[in-house]
Protein backbone atom coordinates (compact mmCIF):
# COMPACT_ATOMS: atom_id res chain seq x y z
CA UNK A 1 16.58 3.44 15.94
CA UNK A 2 13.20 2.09 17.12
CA UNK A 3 11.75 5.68 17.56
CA UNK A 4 13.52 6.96 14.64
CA UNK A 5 11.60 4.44 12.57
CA UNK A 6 8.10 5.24 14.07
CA UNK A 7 8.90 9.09 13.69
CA UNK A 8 9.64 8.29 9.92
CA UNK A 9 6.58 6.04 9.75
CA UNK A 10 4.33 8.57 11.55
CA UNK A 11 5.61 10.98 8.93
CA UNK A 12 5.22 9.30 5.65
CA UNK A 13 1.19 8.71 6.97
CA UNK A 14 0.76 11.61 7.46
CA UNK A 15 2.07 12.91 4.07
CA UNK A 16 0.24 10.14 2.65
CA UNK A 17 -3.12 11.49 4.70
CA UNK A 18 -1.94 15.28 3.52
CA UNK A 19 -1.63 13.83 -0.57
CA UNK A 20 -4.95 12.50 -0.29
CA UNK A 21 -6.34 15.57 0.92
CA UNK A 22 -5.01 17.86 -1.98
CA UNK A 23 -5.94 15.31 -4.46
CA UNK A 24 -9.63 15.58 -2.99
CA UNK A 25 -9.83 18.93 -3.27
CA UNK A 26 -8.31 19.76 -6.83
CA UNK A 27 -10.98 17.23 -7.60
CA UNK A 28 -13.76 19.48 -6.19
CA UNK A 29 -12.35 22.92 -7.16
CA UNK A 30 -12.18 20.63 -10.68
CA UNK A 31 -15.97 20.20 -10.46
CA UNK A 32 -16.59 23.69 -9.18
């Protein structure tokens, strides 16, 4: 359970981080 929930954790950063990321750059192909 305790490694499930770090996987999981690890994963839901990470598609936070990845959100972020696409967000940033619709913003700059916006501008382009």
């Amino acid at each position: 359970d305790i490694s499930e929930t770090i996987t999981n954790g690890e994963t839901v950063e990470e598609k936070e981080i990845e959100k972020k990321a696409m967000e940033k750059i619709s913003e700059e192909t916006k501008e382009a």
